[in-house]
N, C-alpha and C. Protein backbone atom coordinates (compact mmCIF):
# COMPACT_ATOMS: atom_id res chain seq x y z
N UNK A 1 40.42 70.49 -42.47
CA UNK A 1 39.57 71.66 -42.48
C UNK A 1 40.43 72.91 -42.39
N UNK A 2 39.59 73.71 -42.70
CA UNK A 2 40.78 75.38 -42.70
C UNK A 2 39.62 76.46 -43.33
N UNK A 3 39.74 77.49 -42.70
CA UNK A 3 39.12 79.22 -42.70
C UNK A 3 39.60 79.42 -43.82
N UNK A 4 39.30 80.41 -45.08
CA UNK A 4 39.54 81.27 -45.76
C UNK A 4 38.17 82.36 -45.98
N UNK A 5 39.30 83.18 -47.05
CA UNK A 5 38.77 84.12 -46.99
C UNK A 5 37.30 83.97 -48.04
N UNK A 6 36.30 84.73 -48.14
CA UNK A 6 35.26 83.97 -49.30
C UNK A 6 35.87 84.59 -50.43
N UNK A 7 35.49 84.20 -51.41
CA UNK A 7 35.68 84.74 -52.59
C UNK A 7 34.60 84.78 -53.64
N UNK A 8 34.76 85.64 -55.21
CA UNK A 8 33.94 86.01 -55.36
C UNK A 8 32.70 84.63 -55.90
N UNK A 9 33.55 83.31 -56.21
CA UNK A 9 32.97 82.38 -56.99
C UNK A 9 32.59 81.52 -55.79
N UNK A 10 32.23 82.16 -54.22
CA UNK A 10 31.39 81.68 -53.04
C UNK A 10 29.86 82.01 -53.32
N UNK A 11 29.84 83.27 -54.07
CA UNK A 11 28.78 84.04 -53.66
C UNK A 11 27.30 83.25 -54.20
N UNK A 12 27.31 82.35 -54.84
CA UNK A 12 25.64 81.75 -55.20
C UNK A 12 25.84 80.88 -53.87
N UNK A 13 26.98 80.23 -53.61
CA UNK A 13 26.96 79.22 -52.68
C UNK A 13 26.04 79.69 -51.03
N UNK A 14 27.15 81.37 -51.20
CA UNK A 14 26.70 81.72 -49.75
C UNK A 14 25.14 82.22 -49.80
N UNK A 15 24.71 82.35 -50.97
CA UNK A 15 23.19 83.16 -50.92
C UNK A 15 22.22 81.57 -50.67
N UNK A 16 22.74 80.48 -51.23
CA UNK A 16 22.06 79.52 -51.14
C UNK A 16 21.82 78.79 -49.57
N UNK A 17 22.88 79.18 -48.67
CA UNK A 17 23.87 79.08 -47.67
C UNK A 17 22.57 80.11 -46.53
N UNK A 18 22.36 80.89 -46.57
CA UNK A 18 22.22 81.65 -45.96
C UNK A 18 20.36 81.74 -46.08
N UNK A 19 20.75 81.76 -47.28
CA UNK A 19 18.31 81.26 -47.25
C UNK A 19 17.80 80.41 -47.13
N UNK A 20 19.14 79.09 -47.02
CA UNK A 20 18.24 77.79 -46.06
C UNK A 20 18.54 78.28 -44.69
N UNK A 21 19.31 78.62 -44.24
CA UNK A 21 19.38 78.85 -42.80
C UNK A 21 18.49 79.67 -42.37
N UNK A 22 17.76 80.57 -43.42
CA UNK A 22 17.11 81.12 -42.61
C UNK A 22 17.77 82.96 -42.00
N UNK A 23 18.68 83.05 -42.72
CA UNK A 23 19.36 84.75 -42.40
C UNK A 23 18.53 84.92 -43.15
N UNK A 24 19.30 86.49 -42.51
CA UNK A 24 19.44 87.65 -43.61
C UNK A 24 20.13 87.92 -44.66
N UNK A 25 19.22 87.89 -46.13
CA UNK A 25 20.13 87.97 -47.13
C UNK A 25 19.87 89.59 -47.90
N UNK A 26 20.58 90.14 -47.23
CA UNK A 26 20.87 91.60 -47.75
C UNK A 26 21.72 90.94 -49.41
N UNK A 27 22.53 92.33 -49.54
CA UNK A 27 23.19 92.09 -50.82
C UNK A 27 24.44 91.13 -50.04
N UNK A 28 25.11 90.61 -51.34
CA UNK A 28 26.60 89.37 -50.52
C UNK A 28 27.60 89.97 -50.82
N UNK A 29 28.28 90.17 -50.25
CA UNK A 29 29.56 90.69 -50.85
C UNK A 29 30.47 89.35 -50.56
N UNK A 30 30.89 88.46 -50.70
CA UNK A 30 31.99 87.68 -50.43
C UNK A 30 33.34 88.00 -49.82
N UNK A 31 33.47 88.83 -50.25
CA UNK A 31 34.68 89.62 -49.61
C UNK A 31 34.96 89.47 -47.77
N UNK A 32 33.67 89.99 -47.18
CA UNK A 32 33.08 90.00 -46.12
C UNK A 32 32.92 88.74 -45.24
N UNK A 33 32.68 88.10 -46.17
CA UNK A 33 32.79 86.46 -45.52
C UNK A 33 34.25 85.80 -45.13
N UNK A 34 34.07 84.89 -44.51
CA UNK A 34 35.08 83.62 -44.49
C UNK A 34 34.42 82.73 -44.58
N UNK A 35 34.68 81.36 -45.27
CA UNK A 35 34.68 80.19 -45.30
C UNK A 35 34.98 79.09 -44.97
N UNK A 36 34.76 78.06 -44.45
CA UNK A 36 34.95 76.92 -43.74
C UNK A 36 35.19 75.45 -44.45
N UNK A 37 36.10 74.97 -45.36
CA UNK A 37 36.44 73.93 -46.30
C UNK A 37 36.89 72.99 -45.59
N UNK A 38 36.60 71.75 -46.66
CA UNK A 38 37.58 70.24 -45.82
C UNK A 38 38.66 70.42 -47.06
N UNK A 39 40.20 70.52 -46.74
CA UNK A 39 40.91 70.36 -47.61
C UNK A 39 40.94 69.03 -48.61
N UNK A 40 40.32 67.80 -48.05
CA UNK A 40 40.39 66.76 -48.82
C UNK A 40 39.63 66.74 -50.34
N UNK A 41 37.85 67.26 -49.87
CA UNK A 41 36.88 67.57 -50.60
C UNK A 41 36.78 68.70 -51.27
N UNK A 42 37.10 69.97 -50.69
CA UNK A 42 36.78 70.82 -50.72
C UNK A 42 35.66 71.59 -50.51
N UNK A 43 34.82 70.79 -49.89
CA UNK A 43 33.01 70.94 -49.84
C UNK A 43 32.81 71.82 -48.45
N UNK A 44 32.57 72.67 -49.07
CA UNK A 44 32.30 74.09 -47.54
C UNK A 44 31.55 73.99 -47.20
N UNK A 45 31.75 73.91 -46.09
CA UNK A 45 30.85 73.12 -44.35
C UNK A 45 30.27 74.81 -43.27
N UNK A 46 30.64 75.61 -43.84
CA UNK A 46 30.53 76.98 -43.22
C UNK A 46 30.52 78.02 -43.37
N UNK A 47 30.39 79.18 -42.71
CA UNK A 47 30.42 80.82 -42.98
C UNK A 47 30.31 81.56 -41.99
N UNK A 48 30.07 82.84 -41.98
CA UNK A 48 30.89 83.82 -41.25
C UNK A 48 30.84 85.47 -41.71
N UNK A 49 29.97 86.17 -41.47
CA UNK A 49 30.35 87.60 -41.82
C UNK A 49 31.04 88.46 -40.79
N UNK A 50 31.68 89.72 -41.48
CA UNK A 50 32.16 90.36 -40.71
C UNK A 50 31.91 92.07 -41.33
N UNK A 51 31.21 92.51 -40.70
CA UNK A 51 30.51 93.95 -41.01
C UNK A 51 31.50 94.75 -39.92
N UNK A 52 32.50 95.50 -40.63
CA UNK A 52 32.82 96.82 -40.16
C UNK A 52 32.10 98.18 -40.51
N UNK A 53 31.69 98.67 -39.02
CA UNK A 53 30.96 99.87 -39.02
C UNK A 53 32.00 100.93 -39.39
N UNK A 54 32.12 101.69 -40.34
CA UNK A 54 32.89 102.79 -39.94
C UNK A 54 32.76 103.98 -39.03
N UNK A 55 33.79 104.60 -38.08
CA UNK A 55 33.52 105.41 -37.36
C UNK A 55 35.04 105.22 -36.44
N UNK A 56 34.88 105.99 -35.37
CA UNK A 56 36.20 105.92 -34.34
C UNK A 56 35.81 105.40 -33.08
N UNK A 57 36.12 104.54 -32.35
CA UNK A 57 36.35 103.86 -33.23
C UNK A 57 35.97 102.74 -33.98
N UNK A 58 36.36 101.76 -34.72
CA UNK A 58 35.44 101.27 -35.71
C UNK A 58 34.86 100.02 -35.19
N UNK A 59 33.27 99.77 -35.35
CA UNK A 59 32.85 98.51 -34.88
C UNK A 59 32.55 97.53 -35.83
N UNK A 60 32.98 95.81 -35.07
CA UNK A 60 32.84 94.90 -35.63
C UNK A 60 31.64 94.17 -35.10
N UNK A 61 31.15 93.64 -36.60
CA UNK A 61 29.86 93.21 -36.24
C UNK A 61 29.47 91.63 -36.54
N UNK A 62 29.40 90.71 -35.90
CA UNK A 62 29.55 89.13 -36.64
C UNK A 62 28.48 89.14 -36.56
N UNK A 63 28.45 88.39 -38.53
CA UNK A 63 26.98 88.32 -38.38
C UNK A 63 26.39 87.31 -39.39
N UNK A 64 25.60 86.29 -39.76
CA UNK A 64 25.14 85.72 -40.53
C UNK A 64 25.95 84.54 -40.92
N UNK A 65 26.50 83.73 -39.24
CA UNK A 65 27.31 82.74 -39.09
C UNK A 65 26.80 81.64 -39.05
N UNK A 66 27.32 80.88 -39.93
CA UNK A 66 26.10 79.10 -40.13
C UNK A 66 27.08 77.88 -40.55
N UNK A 67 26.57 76.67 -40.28
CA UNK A 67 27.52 76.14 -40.38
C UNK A 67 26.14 74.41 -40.74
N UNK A 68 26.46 73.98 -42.20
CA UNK A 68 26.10 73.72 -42.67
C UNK A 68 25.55 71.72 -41.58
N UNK A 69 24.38 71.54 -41.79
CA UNK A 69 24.17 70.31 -41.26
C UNK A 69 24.72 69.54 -40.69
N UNK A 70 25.18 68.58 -41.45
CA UNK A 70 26.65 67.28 -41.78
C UNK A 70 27.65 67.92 -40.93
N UNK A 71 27.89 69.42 -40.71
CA UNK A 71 29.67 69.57 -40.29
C UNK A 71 29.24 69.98 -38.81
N UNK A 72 28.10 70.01 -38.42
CA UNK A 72 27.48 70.52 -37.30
C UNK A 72 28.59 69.93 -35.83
N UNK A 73 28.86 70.50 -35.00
CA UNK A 73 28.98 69.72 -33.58
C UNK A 73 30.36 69.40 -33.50
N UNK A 74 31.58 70.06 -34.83
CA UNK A 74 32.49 69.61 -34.97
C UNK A 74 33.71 70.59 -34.79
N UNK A 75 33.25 71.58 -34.50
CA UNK A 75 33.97 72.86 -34.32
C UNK A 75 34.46 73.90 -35.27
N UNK A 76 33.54 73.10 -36.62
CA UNK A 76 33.73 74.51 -37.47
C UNK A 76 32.82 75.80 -37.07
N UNK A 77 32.25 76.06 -36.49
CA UNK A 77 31.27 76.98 -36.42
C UNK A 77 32.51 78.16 -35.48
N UNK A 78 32.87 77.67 -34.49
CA UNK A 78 34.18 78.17 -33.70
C UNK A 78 35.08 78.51 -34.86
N UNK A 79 35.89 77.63 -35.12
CA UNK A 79 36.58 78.45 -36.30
C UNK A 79 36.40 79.76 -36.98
N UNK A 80 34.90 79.36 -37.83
CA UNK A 80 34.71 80.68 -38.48
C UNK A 80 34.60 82.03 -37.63
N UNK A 81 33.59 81.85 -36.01
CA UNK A 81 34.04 82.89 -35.66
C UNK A 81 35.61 83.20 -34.99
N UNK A 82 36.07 82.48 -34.65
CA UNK A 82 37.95 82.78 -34.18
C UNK A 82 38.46 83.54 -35.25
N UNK A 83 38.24 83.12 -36.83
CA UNK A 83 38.70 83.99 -37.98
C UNK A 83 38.24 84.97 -38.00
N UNK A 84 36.77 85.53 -37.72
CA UNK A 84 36.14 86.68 -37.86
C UNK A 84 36.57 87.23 -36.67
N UNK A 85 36.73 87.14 -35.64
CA UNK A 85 37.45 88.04 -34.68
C UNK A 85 38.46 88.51 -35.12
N UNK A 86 39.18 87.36 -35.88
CA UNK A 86 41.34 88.35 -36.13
C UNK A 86 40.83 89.26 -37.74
N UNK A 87 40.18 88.89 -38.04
CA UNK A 87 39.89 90.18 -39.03
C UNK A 87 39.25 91.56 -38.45
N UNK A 88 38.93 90.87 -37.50
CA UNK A 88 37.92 92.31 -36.93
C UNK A 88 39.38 93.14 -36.31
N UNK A 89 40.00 92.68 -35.43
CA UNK A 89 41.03 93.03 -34.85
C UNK A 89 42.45 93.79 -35.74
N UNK A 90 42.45 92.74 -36.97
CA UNK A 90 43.23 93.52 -38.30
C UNK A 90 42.47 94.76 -38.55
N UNK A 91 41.11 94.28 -38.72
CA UNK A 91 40.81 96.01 -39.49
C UNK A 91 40.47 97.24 -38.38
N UNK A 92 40.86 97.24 -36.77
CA UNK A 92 41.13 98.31 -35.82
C UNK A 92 39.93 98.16 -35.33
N UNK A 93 39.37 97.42 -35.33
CA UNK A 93 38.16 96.46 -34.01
C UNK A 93 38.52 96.53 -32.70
N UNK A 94 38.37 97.22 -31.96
CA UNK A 94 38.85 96.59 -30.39
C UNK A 94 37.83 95.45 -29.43
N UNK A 95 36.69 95.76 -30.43
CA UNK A 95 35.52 95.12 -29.79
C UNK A 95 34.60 94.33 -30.58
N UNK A 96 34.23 93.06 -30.23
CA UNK A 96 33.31 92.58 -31.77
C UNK A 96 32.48 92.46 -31.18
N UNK A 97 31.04 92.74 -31.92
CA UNK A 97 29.65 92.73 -31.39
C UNK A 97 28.98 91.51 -32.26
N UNK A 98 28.10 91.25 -31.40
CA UNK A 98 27.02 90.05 -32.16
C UNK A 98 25.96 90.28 -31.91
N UNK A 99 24.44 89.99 -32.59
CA UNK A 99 23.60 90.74 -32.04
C UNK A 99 22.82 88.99 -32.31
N UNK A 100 21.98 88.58 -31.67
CA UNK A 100 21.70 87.05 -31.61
C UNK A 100 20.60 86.62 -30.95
N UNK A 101 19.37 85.57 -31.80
CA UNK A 101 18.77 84.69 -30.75
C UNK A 101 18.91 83.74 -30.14
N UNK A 102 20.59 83.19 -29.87
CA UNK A 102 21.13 82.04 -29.69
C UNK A 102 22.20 82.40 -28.94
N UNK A 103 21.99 83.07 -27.67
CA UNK A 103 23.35 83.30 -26.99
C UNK A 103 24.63 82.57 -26.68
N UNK A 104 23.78 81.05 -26.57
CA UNK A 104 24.51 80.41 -25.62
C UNK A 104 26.22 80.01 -26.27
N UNK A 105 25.62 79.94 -27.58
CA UNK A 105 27.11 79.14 -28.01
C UNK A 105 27.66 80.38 -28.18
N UNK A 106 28.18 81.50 -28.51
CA UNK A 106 29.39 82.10 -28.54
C UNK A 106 29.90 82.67 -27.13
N UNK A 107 28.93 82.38 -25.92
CA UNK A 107 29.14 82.56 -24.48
C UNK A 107 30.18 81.72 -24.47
N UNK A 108 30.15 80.57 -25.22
CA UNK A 108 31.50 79.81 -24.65
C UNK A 108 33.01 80.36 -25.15
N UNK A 109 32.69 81.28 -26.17
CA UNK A 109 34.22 81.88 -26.35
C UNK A 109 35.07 83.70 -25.60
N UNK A 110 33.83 83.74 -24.83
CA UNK A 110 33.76 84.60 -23.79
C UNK A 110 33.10 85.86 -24.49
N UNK A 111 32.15 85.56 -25.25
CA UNK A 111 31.05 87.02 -25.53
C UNK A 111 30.21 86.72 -24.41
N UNK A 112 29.98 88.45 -23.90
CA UNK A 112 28.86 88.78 -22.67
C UNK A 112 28.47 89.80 -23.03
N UNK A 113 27.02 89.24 -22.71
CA UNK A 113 25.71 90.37 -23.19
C UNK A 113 25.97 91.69 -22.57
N UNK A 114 25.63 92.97 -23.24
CA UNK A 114 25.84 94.06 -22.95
C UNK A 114 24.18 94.25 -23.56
N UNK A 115 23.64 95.34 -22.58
CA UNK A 115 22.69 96.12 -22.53
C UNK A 115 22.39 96.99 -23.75
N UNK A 116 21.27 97.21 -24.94
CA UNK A 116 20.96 97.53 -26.14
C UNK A 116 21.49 98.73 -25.95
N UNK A 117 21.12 99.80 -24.83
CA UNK A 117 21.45 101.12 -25.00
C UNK A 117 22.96 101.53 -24.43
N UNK A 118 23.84 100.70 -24.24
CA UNK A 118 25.26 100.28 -24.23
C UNK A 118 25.55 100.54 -25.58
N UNK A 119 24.91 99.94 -26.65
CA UNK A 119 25.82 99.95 -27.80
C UNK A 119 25.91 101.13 -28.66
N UNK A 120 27.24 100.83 -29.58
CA UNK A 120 27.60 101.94 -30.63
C UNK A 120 26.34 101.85 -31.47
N UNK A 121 26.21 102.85 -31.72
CA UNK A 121 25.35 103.88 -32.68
C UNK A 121 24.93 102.77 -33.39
N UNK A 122 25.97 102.45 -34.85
CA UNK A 122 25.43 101.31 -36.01
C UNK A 122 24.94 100.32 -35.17
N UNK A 123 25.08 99.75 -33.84
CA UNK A 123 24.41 98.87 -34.06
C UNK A 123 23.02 98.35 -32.94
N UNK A 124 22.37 100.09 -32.57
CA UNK A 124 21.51 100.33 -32.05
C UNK A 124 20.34 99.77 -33.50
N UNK A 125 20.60 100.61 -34.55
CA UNK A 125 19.67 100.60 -35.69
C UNK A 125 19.57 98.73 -36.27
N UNK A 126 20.67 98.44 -35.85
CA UNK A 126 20.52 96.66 -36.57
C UNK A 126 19.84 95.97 -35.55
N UNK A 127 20.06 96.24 -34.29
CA UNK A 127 19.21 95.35 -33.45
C UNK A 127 17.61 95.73 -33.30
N UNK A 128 17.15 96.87 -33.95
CA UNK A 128 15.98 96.67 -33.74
C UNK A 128 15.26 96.15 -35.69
N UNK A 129 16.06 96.40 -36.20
CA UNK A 129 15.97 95.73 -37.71
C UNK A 129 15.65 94.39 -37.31
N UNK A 130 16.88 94.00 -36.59
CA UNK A 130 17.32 92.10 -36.37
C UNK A 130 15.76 91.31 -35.69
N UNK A 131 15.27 92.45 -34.24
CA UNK A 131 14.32 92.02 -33.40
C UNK A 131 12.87 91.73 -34.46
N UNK A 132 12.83 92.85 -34.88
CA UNK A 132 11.75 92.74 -36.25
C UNK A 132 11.49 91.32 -37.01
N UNK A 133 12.71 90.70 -37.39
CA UNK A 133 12.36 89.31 -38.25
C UNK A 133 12.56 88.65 -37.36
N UNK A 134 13.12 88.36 -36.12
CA UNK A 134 13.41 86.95 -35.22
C UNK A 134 12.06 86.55 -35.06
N UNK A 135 12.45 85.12 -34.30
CA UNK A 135 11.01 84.79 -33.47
C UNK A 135 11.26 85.15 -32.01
N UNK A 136 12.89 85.44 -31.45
CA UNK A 136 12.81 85.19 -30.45
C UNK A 136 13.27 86.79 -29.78
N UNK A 137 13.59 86.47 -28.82
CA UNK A 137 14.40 87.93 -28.10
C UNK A 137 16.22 88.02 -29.08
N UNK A 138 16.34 89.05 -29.17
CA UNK A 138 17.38 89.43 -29.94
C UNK A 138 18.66 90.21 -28.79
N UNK A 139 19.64 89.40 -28.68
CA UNK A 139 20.80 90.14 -27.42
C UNK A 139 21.88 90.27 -28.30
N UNK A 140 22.32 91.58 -27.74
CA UNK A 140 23.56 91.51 -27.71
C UNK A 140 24.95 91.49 -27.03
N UNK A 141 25.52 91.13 -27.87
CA UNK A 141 26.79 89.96 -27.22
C UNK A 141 28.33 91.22 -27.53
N UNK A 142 29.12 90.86 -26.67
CA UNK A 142 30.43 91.48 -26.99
C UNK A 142 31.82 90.59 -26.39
N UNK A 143 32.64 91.29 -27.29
CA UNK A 143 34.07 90.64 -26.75
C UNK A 143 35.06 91.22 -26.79
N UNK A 144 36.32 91.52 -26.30
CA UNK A 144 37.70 92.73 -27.11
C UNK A 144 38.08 91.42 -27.73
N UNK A 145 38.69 91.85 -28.72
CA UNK A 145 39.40 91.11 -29.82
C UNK A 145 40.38 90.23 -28.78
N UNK A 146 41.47 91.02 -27.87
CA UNK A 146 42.34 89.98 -27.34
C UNK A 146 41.79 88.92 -26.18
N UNK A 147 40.44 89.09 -26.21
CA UNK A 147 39.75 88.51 -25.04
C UNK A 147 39.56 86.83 -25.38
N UNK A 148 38.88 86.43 -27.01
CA UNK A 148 38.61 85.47 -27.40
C UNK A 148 39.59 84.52 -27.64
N UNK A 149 38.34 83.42 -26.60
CA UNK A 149 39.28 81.46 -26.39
C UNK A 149 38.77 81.04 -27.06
N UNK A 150 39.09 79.84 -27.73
CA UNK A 150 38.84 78.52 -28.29
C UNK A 150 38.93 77.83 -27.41
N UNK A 151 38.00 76.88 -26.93
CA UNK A 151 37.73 75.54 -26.36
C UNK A 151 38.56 74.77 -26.84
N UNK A 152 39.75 74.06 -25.84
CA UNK A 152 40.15 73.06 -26.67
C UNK A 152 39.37 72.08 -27.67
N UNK A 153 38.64 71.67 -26.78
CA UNK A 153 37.84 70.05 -27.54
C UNK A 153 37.29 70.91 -28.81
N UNK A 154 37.01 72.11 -29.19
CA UNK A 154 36.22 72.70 -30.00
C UNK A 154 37.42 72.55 -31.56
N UNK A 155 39.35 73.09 -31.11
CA UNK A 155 40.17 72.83 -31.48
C UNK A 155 40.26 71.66 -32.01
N UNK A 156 40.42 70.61 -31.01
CA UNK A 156 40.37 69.04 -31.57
C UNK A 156 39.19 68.61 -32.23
N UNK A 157 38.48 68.75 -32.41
CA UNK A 157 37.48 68.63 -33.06
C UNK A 157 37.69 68.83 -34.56
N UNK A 158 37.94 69.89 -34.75
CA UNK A 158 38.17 70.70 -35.85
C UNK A 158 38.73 70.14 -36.91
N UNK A 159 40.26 69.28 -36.16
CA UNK A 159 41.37 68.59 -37.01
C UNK A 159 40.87 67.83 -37.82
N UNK A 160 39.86 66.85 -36.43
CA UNK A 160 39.39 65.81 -38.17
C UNK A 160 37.91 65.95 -37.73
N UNK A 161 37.41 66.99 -38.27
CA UNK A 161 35.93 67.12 -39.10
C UNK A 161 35.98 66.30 -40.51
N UNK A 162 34.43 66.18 -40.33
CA UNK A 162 34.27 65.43 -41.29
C UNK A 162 32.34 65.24 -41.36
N UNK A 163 31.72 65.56 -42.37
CA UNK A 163 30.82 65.35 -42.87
C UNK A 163 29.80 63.91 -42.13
N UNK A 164 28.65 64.40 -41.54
CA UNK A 164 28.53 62.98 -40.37
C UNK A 164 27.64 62.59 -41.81
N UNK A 165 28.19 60.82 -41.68
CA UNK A 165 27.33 59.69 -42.39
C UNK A 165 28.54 59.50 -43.44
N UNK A 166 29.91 60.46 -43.50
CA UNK A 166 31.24 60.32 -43.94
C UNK A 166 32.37 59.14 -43.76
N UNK A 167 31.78 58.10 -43.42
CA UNK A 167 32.88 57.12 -42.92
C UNK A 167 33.86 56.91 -43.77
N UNK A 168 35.21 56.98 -42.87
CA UNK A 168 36.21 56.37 -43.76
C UNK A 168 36.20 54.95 -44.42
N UNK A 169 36.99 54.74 -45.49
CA UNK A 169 36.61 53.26 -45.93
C UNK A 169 38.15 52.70 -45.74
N UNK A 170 37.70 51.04 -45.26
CA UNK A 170 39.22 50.64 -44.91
C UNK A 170 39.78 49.84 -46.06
N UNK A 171 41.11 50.04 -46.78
CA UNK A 171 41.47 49.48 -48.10
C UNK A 171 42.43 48.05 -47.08
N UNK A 172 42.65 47.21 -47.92
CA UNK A 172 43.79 45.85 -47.61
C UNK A 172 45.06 46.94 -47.12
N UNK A 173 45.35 47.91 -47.80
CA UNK A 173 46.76 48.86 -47.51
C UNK A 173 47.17 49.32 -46.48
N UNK A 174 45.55 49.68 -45.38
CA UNK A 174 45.77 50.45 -44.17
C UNK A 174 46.33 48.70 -43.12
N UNK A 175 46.27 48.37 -43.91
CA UNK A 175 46.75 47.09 -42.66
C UNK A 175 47.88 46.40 -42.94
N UNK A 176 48.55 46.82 -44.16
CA UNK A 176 49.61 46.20 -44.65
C UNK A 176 49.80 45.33 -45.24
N UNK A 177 49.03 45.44 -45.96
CA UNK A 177 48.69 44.19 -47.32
C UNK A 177 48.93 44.33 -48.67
N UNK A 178 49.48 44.34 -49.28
CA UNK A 178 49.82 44.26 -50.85
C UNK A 178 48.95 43.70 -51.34
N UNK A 179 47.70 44.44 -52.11
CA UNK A 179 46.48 43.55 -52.33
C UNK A 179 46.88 43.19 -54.26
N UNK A 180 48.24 43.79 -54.76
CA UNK A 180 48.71 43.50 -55.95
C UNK A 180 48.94 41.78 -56.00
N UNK A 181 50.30 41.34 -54.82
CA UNK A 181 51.05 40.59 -54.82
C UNK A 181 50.37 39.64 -53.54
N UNK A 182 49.58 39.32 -52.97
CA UNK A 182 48.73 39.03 -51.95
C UNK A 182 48.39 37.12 -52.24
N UNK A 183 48.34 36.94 -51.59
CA UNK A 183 47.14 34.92 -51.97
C UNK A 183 46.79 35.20 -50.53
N UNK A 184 45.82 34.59 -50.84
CA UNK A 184 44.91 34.12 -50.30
C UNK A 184 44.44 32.98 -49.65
N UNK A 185 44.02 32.49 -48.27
CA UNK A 185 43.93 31.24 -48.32
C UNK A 185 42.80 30.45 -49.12
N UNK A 186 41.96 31.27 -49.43
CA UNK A 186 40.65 30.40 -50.51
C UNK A 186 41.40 30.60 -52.29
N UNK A 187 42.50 31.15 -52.33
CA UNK A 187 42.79 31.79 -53.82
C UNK A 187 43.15 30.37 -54.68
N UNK A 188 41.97 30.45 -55.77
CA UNK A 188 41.63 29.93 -56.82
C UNK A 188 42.71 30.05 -58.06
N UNK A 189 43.47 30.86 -57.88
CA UNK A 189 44.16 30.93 -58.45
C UNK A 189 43.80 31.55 -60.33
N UNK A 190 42.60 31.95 -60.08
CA UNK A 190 41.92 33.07 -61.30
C UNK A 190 42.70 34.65 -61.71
């Protein structure tokens, strides 16, 4: 598995990506995204936005982070946001905001709720946009860029993701068998 950046031949994927889940599908820019791939397959298991507000200084906003069925529980979802933090932090982020009906999981990488009228300007106007379509209460979350952990197990996890109902298949080879040059004790000799 491994983060990149999206690109532009993501973008039906991520619109498809994003209206089963159930976001917000404003316009896509791909650019904006990161992506979440199995290097073996290549079959992207994830996503990730990252909305810089401009202003001084500039806020980062994660937002419209999903992480596809099958790859669920495996620590890509962590990933994508760990990547969206160091971009936020590249582009002069000191602080990344999330605005969310699901606190609990990015609590584990040390975002803590801050109070609506706490926040920067841009993203007074998105949280009451955001509250509008939820079903639920809408918080927001913060972090400084040098603040955010990865869970180990979230780490190990990660290495070997893999698509659940994905089993590996075992060949004669993984056990040391030459299935070319091989007999058999039933071999017929066909």
């Amino acid at each position: 598995m491994y983060v990149r950046d999206g690109k532009p031949r993501d973008e039906t994927w991520l619109r498809e990506g994003i209206e089963a889940m159930g976001l917000a599908t404003a316009t896509i820019q791909p650019a904006e995204y990161v992506i979440a791939a199995d290097e073996r397959s290549n079959d992207r298991a994830g996503f990730g936005r990252l909305r810089v507000h401009s202003g001084e200084p500039a806020v980062g906003e994660l937002t419209s982070v999903g992480v596809r069925n099958p790859w669920r529980g495996q620590g890509v979802g962590a990933h994508v946001i760990e990547r969206l933090v160091t971009k936020a932090g590249d582009a002069g982020c000191e602080t990344v905001y999330m605005l969310t009906d699901e606190p609990g999981y990015p609590a584990q990488f040390g975002f803590e709720q801050r109070a609506i009228e706490t926040l920067p300007e841009p993203l007074v106007d998105r949280q009451t946009e955001k509250q509008a379509a939820a079903d639920g209460d809408v918080v927001a979350l913060a972090i400084d860029v040098d603040d955010f952990e990865m869970p180990p197990e979230r780490r190990e996890a990660f290495k070997t993701a893999r698509p659940a109902g994905d089993e590996p298949t075992i060949e004669s080879e993984d056990f040391g068998i030459d299935a070319e040059g091989a007999t058999y004790k039933y071999d017929t000799g066909r």
